[in-house]
Protein backbone atom coordinates (compact mmCIF):
# COMPACT_ATOMS: atom_id res chain seq x y z
CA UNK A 1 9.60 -7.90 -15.96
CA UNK A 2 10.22 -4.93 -13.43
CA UNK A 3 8.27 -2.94 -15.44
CA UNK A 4 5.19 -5.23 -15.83
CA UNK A 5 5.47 -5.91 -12.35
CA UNK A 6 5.88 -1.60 -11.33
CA UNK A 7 2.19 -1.65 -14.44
CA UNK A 8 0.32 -4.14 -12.28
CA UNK A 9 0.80 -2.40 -9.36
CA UNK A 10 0.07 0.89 -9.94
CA UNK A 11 -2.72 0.30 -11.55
CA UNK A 12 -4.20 -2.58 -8.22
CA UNK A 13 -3.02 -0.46 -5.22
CA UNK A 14 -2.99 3.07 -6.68
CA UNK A 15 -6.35 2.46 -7.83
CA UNK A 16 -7.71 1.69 -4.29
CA UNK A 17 -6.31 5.11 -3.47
CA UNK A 18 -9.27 6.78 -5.10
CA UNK A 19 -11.52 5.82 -3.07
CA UNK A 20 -10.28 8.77 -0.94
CA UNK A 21 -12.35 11.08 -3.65
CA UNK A 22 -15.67 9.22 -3.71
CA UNK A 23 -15.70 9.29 0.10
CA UNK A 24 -17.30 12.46 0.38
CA UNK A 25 -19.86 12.81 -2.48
CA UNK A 26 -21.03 9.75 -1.39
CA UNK A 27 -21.07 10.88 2.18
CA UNK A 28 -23.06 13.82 0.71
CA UNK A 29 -25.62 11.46 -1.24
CA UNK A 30 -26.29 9.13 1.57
CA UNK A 31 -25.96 10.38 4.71
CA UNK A 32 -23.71 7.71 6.25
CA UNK A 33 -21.39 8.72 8.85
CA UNK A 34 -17.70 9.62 8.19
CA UNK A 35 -16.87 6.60 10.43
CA UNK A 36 -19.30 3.87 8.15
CA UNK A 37 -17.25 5.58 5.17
CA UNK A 38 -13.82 4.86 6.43
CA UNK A 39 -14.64 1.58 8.10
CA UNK A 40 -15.35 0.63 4.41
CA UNK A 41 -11.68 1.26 3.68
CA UNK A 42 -10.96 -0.75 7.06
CA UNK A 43 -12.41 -3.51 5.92
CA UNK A 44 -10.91 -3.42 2.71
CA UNK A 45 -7.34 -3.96 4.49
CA UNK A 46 -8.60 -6.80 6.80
CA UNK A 47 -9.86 -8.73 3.55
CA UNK A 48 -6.42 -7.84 2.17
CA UNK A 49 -4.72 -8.85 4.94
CA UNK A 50 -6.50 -12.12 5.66
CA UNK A 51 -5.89 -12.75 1.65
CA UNK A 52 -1.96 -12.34 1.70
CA UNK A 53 -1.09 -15.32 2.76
CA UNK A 54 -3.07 -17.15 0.65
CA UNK A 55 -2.13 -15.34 -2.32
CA UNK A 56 1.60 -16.02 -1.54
CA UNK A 57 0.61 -20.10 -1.62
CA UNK A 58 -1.45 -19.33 -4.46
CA UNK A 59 1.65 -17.72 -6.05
CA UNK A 60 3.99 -20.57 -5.49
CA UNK A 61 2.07 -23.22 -6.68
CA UNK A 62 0.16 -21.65 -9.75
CA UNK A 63 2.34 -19.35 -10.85
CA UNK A 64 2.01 -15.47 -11.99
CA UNK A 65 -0.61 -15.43 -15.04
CA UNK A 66 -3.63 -16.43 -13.33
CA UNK A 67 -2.72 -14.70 -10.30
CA UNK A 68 -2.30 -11.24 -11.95
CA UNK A 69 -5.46 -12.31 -14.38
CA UNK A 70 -7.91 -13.25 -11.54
CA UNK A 71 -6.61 -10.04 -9.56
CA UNK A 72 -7.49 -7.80 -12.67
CA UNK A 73 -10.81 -9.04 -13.64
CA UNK A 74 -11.51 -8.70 -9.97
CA UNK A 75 -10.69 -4.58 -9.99
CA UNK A 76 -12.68 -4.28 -12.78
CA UNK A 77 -15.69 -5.50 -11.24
CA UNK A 78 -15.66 -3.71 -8.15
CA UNK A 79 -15.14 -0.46 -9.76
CA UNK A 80 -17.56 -0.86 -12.76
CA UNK A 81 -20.73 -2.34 -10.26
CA UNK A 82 -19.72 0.35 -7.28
CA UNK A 83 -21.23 2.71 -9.96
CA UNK A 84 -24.88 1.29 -8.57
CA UNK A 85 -24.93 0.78 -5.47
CA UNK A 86 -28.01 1.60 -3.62
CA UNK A 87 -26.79 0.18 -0.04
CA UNK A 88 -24.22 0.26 2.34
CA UNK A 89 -23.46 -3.41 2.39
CA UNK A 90 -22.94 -3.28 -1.50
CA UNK A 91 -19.87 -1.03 -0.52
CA UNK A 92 -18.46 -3.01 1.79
CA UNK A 93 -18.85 -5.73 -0.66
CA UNK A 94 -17.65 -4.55 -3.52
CA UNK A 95 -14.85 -1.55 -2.12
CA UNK A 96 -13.62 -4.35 0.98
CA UNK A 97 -14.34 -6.97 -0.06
CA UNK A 98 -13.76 -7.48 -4.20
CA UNK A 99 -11.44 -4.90 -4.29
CA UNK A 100 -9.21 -6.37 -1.13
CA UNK A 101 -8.64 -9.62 -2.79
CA UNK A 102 -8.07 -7.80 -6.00
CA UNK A 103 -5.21 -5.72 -5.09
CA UNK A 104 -3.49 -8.64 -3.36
CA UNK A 105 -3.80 -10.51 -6.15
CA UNK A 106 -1.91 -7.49 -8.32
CA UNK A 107 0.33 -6.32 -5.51
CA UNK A 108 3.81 -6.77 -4.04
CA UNK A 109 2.76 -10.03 -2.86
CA UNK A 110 3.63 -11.25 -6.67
CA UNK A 111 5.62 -9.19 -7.14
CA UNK A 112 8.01 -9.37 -4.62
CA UNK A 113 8.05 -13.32 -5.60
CA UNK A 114 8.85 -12.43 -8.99
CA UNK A 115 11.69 -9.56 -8.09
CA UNK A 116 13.49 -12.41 -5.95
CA UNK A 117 13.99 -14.96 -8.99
CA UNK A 118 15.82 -12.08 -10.87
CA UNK A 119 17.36 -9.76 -8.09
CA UNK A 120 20.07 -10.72 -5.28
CA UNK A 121 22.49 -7.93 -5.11
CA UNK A 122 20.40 -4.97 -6.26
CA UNK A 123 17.09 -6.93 -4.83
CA UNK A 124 16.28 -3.52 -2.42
CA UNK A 125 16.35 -1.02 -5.17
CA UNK A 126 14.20 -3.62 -7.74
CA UNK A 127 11.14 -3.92 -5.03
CA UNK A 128 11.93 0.20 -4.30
CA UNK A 129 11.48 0.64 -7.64
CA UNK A 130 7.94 -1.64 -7.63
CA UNK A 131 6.80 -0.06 -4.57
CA UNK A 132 7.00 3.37 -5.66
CA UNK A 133 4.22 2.01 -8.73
CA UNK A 134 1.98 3.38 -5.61
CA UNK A 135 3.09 6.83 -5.51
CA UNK A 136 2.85 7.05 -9.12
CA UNK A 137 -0.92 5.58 -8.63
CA UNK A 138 -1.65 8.38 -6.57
CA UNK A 139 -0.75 11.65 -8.84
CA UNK A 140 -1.84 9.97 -11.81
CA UNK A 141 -5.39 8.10 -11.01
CA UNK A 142 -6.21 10.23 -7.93
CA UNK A 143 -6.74 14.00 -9.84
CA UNK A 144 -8.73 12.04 -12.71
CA UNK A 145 -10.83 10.56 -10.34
CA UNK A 146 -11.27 13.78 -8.87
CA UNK A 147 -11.74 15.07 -12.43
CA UNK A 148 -14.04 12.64 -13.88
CA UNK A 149 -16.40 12.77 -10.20
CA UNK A 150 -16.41 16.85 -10.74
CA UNK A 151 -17.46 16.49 -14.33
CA UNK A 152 -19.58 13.41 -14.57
CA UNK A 153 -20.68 12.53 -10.83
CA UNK A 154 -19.36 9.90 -8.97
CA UNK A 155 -21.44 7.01 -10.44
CA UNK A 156 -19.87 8.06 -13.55
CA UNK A 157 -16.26 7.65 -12.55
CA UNK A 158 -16.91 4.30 -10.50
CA UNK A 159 -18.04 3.24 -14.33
CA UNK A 160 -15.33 4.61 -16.72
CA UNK A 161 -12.62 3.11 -14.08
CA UNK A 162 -13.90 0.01 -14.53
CA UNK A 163 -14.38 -0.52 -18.09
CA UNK A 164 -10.95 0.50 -18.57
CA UNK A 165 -9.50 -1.59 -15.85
CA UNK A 166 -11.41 -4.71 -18.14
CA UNK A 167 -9.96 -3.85 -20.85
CA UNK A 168 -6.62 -4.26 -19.34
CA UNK A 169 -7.43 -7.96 -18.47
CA UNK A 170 -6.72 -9.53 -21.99
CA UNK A 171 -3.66 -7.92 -21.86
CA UNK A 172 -2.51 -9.24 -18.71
CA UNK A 173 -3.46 -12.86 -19.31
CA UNK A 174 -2.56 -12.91 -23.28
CA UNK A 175 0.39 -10.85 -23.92
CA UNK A 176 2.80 -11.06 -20.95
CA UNK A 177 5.48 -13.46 -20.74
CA UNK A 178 5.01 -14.81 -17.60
CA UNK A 179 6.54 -18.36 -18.17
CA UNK A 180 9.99 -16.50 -19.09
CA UNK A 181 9.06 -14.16 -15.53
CA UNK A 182 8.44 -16.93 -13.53
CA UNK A 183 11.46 -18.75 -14.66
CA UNK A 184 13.99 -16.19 -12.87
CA UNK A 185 17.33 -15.89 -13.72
CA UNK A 186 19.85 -19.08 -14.07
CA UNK A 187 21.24 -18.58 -10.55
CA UNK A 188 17.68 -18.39 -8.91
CA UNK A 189 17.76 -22.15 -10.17
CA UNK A 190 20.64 -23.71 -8.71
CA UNK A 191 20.11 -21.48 -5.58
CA UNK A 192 16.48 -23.02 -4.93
CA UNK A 193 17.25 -26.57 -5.82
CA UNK A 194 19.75 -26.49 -3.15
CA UNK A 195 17.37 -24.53 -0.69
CA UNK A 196 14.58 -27.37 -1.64
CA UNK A 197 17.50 -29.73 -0.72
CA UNK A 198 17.87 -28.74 2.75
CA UNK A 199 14.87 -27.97 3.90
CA UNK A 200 14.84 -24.35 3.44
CA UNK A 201 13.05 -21.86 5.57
CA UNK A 202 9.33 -22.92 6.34
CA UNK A 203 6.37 -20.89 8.01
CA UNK A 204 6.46 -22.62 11.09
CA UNK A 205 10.82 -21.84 11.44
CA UNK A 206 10.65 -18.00 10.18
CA UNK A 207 7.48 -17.35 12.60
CA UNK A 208 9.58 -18.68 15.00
CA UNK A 209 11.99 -15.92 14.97
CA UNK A 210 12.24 -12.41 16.50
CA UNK A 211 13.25 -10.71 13.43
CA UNK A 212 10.10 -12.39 11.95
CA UNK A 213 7.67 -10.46 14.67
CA UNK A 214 10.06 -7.10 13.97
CA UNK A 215 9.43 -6.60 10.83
CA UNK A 216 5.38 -7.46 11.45
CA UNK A 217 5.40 -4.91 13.88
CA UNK A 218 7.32 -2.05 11.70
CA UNK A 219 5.19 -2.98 9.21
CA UNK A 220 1.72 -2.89 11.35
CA UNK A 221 2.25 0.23 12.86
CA UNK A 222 3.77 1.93 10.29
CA UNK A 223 0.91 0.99 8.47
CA UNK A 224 -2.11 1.80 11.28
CA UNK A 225 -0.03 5.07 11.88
CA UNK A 226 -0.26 6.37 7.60
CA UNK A 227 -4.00 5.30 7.25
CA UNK A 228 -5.03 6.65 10.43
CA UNK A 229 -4.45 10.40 8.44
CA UNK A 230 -4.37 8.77 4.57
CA UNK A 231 -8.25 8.49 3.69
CA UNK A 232 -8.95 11.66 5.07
CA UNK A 233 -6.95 13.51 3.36
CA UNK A 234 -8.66 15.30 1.32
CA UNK A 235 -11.63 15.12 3.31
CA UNK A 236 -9.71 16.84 5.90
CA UNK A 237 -8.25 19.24 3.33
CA UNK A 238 -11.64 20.51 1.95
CA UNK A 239 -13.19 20.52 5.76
CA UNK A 240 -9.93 22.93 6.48
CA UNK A 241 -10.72 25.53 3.30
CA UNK A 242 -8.99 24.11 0.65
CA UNK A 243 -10.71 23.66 -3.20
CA UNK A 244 -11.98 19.82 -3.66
CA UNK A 245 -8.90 19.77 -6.93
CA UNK A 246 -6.56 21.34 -4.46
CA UNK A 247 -6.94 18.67 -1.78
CA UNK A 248 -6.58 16.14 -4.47
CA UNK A 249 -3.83 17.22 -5.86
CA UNK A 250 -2.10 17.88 -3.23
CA UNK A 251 -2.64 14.00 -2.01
CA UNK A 252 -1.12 12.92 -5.53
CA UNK A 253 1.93 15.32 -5.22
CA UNK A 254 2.49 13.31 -1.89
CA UNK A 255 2.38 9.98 -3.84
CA UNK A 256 4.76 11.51 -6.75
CA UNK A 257 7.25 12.56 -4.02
CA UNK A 258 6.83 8.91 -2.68
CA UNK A 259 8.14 7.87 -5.77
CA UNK A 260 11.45 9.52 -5.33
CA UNK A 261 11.74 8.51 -1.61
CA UNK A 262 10.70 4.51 -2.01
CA UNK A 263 12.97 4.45 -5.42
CA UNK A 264 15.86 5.88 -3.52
CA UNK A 265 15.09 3.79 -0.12
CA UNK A 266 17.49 0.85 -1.40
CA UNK A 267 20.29 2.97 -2.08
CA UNK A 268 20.00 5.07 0.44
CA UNK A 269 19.61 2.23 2.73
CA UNK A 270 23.13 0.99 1.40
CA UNK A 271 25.14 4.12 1.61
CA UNK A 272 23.62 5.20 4.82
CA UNK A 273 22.50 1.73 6.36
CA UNK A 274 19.20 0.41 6.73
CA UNK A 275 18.17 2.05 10.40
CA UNK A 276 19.43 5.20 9.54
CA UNK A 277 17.62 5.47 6.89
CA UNK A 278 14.48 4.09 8.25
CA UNK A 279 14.91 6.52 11.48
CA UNK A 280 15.73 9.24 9.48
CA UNK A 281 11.77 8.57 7.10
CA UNK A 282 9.91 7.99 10.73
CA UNK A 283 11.04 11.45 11.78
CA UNK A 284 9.98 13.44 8.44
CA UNK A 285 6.61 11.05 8.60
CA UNK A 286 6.42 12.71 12.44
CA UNK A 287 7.23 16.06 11.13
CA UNK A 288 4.44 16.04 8.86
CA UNK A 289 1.65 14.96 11.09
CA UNK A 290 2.55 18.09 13.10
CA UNK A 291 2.15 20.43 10.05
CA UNK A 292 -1.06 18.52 9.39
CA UNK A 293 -2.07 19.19 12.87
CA UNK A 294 -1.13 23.01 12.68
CA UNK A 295 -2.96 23.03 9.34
CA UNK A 296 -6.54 22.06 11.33
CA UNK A 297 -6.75 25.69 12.78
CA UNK A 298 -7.11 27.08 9.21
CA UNK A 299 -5.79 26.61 5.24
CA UNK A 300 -2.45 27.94 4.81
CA UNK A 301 -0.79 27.69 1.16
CA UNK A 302 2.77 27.70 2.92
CA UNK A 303 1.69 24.50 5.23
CA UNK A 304 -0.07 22.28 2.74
CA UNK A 305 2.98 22.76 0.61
CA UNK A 306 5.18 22.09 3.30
CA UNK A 307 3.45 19.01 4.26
CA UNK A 308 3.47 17.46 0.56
CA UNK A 309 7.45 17.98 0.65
CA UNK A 310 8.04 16.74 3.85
CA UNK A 311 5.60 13.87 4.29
CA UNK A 312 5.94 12.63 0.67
CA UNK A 313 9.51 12.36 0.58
CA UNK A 314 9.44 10.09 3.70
CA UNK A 315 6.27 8.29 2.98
CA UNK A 316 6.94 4.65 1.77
CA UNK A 317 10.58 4.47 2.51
CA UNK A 318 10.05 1.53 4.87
CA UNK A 319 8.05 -0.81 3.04
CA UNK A 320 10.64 -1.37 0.80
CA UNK A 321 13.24 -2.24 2.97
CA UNK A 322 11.04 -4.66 4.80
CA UNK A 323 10.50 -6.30 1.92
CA UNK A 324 13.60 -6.65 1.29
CA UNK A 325 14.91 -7.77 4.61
CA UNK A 326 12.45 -10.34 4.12
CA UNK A 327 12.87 -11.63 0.74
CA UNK A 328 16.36 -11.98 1.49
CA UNK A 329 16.78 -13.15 4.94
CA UNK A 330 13.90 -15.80 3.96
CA UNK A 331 14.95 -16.34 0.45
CA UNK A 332 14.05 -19.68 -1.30
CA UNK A 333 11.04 -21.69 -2.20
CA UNK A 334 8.30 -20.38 0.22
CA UNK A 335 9.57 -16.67 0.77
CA UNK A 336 6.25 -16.21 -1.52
CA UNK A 337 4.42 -17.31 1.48
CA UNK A 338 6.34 -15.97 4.54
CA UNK A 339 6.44 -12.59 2.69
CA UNK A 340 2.99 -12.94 2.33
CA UNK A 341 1.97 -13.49 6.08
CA UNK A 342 4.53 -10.38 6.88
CA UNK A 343 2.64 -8.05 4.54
CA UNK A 344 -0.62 -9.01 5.96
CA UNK A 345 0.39 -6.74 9.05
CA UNK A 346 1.07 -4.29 7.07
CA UNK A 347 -2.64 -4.47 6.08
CA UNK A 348 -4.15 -5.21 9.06
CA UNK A 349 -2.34 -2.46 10.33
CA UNK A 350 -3.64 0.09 7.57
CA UNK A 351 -7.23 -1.25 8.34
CA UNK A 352 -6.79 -0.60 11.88
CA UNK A 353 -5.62 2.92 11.34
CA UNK A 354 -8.51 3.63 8.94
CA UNK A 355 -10.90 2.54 11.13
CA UNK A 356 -9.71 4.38 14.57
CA UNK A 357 -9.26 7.50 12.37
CA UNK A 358 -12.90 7.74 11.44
CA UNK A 359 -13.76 6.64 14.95
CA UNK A 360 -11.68 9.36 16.34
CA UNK A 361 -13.11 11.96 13.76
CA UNK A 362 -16.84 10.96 14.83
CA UNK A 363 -16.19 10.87 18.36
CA UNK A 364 -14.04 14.31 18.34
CA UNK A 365 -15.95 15.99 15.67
CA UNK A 366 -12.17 16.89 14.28
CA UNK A 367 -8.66 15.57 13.05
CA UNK A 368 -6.29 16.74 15.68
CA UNK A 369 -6.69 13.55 18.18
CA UNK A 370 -6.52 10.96 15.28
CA UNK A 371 -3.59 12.81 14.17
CA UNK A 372 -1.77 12.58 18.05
CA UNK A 373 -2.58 8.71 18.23
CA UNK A 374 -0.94 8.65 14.41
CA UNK A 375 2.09 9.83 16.09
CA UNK A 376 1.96 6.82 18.82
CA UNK A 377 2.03 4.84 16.09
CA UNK A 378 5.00 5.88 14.38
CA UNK A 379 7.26 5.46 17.38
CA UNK A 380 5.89 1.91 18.26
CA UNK A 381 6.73 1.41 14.14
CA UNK A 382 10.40 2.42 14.54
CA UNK A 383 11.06 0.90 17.91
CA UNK A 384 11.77 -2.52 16.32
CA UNK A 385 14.86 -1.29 13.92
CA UNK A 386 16.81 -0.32 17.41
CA UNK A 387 15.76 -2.89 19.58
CA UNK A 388 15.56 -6.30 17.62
CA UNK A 389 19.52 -7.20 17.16
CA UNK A 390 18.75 -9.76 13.91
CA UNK A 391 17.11 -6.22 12.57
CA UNK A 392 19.24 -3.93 13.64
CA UNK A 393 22.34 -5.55 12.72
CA UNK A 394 20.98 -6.51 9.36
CA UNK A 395 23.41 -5.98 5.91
């Protein structure tokens, strides 16, 4: 089941990570502005933001099948038909709009749902292990996008990632056991027939506490502060000097370092506690939007691999912990759908930053100011884990 659920993942949100590649040859074949481009990536958030809660009712009431199903048959139709577009709007429609609901539908949404019927004690390191499916996204879909848009064009590439996301579909609806998944472990049982007893938590009583509104704000900000600098990276990487393969692959050795620091967030979070180790990932994030900022006044070999190091080890730590903290502080027959309205900040948050980063990059003609107001971010984003006792104090 972890595995399935670490599969799905990778291959809905590290997918949507590509789009970081097409951005600029179709920038190139166009002519719309950088900020259009990135707004497209904006919107993509909002619609995956506005869908989370709804896929977290979805969830508890249908179940996993035709939740993953639906999700995958929707990523294979926005990649396959984004080979044709002609228009702008088709974009939006197809990259924010299809793909949105598509990767909530396949995300941690699900997944998280799923993790909790299994997990209690080791429940941190499970969804670690699930969130770091992005990271491994990123090195391994990112360069072969890169790849296939070098060798074949960009139409190309939008076409051979969707035929084979299709041909995952049958596969997720036929051969995965997701009566056994959604059936949890024997405990999960007894713990949510009580839990449906009492009352349990609802919407209405977790929105009406503060460590509800914490973790929406970590998770915001955090978010608005990554993908104000995320999908221009390797915009901003070629704009700088570097090789168009070099700026991609250096944006997927971020992601596989991710892996190690989201995998290692629950234990580390346990050994160290959970604000120390979330203070200790804001600071590296900091530290490497000041190396990206250094790195605008020319391509330096020693900075870009200083950067990868330093911001991919601390990238994702946080998301995972939040999850956590929410899944268990929320835990029973609706955490599907309070989890869900908590991760819609998250992306909100990233569509916000995606936006005001091409906005900044339009209005500046450069990176540097998007990459100060990144920084603003980051310390609203860790503010919460010191100030909010229910967080703070959390074990």
């Amino acid at each position: 089941m972890l595995a399935t659920c670490f599969a799905l993942n990778m291959f809905g949100r590290g997918i949507a990570d590509t789009y970081t590649v097409f951005l600029v040859p179709i920038e190139r074949e166009f002519g719309w502005s950088r900020s259009q481009l990135t707004s497209v990536y904006s919107l993509y958030m909002v619609v995956g933001g506005f869908a989370s809660p709804l896929v977290g009712m979805v969830f508890d009431r249908l179940g996993p099948r035709w939740v993953y199903g639906a999700g995958m048959v929707l990523l294979g139709s926005a990649f396959y038909l984004a080979g044709g577009i002609t228009q702008l709007w088709q974009l939006y429609l197809l990259m924010s709009v299809t793909l949105g609901v598509g990767v909530g539908l396949t995300g941690m949404i699900p997944a998280s749902g799923l993790l909790s019927r299994w997990f209690r004690a080791r429940l941190s390191t499970a969804i670690g292990v699930v969130f770091s499916a992005l990271g491994v996204g990123a090195i391994t879909q990112v360069p072969l996008a890169q790849w296939l848009v070098d060798r074949y064009g960009w139409q190309s590439a939008y076409h051979f990632l969707g035929t084979a996301l299709f041909g995952l579909v049958p596969v997720v609806i036929l051969l995965v056991p997701w009566r056994r998944f959604a059936a949890g472990h024997p405990a999960y049982h007894a713990e949510t027939k009580d839990k449906s007893t009492t009352g349990g938590w609802t919407l209405r009583s977790a929105a009406g506490t503060r460590i509800y509104w914490a973790m929406a704000q970590a998770f915001f900000c955090t978010a608005a502060g990554m993908f104000t600098i995320i999908p221009q990276t390797v915009a901003f990487f070629i704009d700088v000097g570097f090789s168009p393969l070099t700026a991609a692959s250096a944006f997927g050795f971020v992601g596989m370092l991710s892996v190690v620091s989201v995998t290692s967030s629950g234990l580390l979070s346990d050994r160290f506690g959970m604000r120390q180790t979330v203070t200790a990932s804001f600071a590296g994030t900091s530290t490497g939007i000041v190396i990206l900022i250094a790195l605008a006044g020319g391509a330096s070999a020693l900075l870009l691999v200083a950067y990868v190091i330093v911001f991919g080890l601390c990238q994702g730590v946080r998301g995972p912990i939040v999850s956590s903290v929410c899944t268990r502080y929320f835990a029973g027959p609706r955490v599907g759908t309070i989890y869900g309205t908590i991760f819609a900040a998250n992306l909100l948050g990233a569509a916000f930053g995606s936006l005001m980063g091409g906005v900044l990059h339009d209005l500046t003609d450069g990176y540097r100011v998007g990459f100060v107001f990144a920084l603003c971010l980051i310390a609203l984003a860790a503010a919460p884990f010191w100030t909010v006792p229910a967080l703070r104090n959390f074990r």
